[in-house]
Protein backbone atom coordinates (compact mmCIF):
# COMPACT_ATOMS: atom_id res chain seq x y z
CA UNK A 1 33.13 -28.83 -3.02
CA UNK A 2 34.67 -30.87 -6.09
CA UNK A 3 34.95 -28.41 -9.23
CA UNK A 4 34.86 -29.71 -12.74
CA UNK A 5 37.01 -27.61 -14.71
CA UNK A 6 35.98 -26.54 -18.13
CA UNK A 7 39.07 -26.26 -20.66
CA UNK A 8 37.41 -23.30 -22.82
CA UNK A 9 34.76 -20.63 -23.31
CA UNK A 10 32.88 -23.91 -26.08
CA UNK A 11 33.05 -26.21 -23.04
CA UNK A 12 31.74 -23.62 -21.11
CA UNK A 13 28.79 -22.69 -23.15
CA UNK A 14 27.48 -26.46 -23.41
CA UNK A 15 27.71 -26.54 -19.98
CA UNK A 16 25.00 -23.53 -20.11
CA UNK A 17 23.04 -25.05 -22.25
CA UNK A 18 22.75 -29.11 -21.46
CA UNK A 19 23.59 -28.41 -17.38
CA UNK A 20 21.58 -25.39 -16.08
CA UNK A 21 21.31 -26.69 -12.55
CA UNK A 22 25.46 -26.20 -12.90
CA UNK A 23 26.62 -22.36 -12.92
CA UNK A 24 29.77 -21.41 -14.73
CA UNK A 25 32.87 -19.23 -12.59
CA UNK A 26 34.79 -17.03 -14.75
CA UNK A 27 38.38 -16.34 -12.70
CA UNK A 28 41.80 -14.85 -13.59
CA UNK A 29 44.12 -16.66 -11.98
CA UNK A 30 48.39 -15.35 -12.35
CA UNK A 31 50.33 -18.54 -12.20
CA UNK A 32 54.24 -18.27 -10.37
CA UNK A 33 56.63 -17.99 -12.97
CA UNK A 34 53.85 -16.75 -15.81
CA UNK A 35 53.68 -13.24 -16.79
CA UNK A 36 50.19 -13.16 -18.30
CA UNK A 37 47.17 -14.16 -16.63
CA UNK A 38 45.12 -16.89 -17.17
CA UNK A 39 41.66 -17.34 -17.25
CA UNK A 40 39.88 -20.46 -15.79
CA UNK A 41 36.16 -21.32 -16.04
CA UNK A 42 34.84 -23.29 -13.20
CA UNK A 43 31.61 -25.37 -13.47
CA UNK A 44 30.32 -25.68 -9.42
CA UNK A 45 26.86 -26.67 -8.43
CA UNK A 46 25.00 -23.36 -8.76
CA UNK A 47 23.49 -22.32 -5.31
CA UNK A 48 20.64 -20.03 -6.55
CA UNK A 49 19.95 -22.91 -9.22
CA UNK A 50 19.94 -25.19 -6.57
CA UNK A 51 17.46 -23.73 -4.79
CA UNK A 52 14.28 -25.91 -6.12
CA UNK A 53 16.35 -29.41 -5.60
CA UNK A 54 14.89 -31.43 -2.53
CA UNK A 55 17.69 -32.25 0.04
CA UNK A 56 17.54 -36.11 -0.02
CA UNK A 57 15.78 -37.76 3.03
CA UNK A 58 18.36 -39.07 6.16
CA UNK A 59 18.27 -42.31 6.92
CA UNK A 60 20.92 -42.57 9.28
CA UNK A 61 19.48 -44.07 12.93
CA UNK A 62 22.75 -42.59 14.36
CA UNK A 63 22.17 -39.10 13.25
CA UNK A 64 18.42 -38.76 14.29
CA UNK A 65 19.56 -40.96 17.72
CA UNK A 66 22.33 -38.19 18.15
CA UNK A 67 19.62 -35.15 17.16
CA UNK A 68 17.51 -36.29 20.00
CA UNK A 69 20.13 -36.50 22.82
CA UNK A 70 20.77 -32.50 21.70
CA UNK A 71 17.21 -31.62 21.75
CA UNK A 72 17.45 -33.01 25.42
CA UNK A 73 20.41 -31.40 26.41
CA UNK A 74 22.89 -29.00 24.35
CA UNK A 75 26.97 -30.82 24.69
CA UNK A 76 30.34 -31.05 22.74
CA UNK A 77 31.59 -33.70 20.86
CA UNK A 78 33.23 -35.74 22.60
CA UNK A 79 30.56 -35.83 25.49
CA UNK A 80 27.80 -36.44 23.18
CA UNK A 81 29.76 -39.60 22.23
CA UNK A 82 29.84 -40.68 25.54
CA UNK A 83 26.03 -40.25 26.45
CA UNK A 84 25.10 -41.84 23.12
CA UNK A 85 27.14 -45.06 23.95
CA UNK A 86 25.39 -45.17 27.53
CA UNK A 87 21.57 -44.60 26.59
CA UNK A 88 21.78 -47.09 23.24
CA UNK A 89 24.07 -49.40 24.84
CA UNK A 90 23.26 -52.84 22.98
CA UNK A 91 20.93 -51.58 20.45
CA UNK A 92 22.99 -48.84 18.68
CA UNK A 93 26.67 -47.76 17.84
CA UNK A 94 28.80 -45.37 16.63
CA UNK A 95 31.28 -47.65 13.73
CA UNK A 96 33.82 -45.59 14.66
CA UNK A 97 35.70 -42.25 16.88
CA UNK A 98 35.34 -39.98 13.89
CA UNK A 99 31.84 -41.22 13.65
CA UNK A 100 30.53 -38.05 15.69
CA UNK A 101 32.04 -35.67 13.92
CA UNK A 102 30.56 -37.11 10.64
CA UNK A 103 27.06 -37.03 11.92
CA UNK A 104 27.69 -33.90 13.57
CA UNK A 105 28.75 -32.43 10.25
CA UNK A 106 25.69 -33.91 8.19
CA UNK A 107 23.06 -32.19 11.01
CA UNK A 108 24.36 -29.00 10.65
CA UNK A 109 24.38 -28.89 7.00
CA UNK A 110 20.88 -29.83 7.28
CA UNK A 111 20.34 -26.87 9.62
CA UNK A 112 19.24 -29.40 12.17
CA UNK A 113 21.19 -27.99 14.89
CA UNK A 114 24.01 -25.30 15.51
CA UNK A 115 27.30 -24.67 17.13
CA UNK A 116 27.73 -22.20 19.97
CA UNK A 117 30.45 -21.25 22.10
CA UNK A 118 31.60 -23.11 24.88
CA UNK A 119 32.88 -22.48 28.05
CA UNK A 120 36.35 -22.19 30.03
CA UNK A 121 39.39 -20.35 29.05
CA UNK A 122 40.00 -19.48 25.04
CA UNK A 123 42.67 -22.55 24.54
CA UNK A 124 40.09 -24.86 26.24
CA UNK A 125 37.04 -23.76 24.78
CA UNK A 126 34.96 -26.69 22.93
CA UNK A 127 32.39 -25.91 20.59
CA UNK A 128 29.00 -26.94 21.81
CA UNK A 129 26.19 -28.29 19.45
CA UNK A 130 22.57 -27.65 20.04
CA UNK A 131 19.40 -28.47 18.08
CA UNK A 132 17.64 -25.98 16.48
CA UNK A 133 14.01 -24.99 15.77
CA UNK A 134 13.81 -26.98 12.73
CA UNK A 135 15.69 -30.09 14.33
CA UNK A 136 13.33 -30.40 16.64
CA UNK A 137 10.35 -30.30 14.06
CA UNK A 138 12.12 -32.47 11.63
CA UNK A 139 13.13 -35.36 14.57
CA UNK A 140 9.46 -35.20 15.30
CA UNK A 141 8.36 -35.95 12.01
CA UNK A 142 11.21 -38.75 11.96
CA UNK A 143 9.52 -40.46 15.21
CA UNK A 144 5.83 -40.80 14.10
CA UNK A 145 7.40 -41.95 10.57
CA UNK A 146 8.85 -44.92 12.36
CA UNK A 147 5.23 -46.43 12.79
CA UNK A 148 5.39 -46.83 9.16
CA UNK A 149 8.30 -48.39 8.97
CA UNK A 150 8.01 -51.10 11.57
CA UNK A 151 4.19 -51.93 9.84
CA UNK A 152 6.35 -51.73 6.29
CA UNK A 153 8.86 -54.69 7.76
CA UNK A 154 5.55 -56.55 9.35
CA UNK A 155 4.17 -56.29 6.14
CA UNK A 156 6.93 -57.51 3.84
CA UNK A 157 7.69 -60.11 6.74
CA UNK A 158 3.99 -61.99 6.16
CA UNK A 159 4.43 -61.19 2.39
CA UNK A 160 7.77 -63.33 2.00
CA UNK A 161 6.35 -65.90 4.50
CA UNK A 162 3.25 -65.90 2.33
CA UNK A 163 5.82 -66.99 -0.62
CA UNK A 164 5.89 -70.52 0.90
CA UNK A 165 1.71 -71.24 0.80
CA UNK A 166 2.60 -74.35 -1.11
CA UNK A 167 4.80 -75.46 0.96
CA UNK A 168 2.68 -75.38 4.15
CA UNK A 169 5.66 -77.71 6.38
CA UNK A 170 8.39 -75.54 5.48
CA UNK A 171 6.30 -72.49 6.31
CA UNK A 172 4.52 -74.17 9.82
CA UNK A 173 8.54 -74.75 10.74
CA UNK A 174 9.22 -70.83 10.21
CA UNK A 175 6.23 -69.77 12.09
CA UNK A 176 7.41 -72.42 15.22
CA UNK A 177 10.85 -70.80 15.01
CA UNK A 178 9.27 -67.23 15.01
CA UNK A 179 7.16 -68.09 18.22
CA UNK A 180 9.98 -69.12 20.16
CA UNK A 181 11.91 -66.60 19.45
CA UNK A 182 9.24 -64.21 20.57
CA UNK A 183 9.73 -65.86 23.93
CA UNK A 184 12.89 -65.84 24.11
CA UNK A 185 12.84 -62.18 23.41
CA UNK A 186 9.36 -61.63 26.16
CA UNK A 187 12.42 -63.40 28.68
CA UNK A 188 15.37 -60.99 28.02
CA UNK A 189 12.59 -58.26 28.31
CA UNK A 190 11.35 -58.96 31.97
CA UNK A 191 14.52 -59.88 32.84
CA UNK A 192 16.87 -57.18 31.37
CA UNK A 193 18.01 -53.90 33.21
CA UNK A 194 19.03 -51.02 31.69
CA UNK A 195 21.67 -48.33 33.05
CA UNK A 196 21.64 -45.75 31.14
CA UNK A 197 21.63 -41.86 31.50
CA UNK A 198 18.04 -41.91 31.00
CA UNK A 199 16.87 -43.86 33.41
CA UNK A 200 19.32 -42.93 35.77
CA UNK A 201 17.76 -39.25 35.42
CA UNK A 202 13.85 -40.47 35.25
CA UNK A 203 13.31 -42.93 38.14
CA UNK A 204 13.18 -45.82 35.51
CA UNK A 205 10.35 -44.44 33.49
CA UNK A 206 12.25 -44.85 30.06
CA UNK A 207 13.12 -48.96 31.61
CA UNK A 208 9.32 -49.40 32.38
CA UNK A 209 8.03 -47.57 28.96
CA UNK A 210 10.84 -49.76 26.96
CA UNK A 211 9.32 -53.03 28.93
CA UNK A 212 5.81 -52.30 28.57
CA UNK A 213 5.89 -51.32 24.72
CA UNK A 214 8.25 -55.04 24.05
CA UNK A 215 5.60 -56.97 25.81
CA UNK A 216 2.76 -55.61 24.24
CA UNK A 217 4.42 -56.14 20.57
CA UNK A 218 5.76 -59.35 21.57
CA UNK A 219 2.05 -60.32 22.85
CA UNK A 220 0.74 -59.43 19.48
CA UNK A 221 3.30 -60.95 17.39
CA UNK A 222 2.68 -64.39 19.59
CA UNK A 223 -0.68 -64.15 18.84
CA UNK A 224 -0.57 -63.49 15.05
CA UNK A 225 2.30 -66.59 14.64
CA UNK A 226 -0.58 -68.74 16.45
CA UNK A 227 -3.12 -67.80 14.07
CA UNK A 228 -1.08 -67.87 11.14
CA UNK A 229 -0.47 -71.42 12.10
CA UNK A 230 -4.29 -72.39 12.76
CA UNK A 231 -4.70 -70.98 9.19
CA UNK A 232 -2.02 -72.70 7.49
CA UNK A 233 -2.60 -76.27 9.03
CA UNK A 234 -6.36 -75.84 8.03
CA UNK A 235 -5.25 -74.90 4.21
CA UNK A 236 -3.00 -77.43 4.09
CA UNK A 237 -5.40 -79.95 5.38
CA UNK A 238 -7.92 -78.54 2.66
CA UNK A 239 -5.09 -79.17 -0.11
CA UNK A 240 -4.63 -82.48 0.70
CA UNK A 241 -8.91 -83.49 0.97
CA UNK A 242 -9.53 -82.11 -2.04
CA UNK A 243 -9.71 -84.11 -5.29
């Protein structure tokens, strides 16, 4: 943890009075060379003051993607990795190799999951990281949240679109684009195949649940764009009749 340190028993008071979610560390330190000890006053983020602050919320697909593939099965670092490259192969990533160790760090300071011993011999042993109790609560809560996240983007989507009512060609040209693009997307769809862990291990069910939940969305987007574009052509056909 970064310390701040205080220069004096003044400094230190304001601190007391202006920071209370700070707490003040008196230590006597004996400097090589320095016959007398010192005393240094460090200002660290109090942890029985910090009790009442809210941890912030994560937002990090990677670390909730990661949290799930421990929830299924316990595994070290380096193996996690490896199964998180295979099951969101084209639709997620790690930036980097030291990527996993970051995430891994920033679940277990959440108390999202735990390290336990591993096997083999002492020199070979690799710490293994499983989720815990709460993880499996808190990734829970993070799925059904997503619902209101992709209606959030739907929502903001129409809303910008929206921002072009007046000009009804420039907006008719966006909605065209959007439909084909929705069928380009129903194509890859039908047509894709996914190898991953996870369908290796369930027959295909996590393909055919992936396939079935893009058609339906793309179905439903395809018919909204049409719509949209019945209501737009009639508006701007209103705009231009009336006086």
């Amino acid at each position: 943890m970064t310390e701040t340190r205080a220069p004096d028993q003044v400094s230190v008071k304001l601190v007391e009075r202006f920071a209370p979610h700070l707490e003040v560390r008196r230590r006597v330190v004996v400097p090589i060379g320095v016959a007398c000890p010192l005393v240094r006053y460090d200002v660290v983020m109090g942890e029985g003051r910090a009790e009442g602050r809210q941890t912030p919320p994560m937002h990090s697909q990677v670390n909730w993607s990661l949290l799930g593939l421990m929830i299924k099965r316990p595994s070290y670092a380096y193996e996690l990795a490896k199964r998180f490259e295979r099951t969101y192969e084209g639709v997620l990533s790690l930036s980097s190799v030291s990527h996993i160790y970051t995430a891994l760090a920033a679940l277990k300071d959440r108390s999202l999951i735990e390290q336990i011993p591993g096997t083999g011999t002492e020199a070979q042993r690799k710490p293994i990281y499983k989720a815990t109790e709460q993880g499996i609560t808190e990734y829970r809560g993070w799925l059904l949240g997503q619902i209101g996240e992709d209606r959030r983007r739907q929502q903001l989507f129409v809303l910008q679109l929206a921002a072009l009512i007046g000009h009804p060609g420039a907006a008719l040209g966006i909605l065209s684009d959007y439909e084909q693009e929705c069928e380009v997307q129903k194509t890859k769809t039908h047509t894709r195949e996914r190898t991953n862990e996870t369908v290796e291990a369930n027959g295909g069910l996590v393909a055919r649940l992936l396939a079935e939940e893009q058609g339906l969305v793309l179905d439903a987007k395809l018919a909204w764009a049409q719509y949209a574009q019945q209501e737009l052509e009639a508006f701007s056909q209103a705009v231009r009749q009336s006086p």
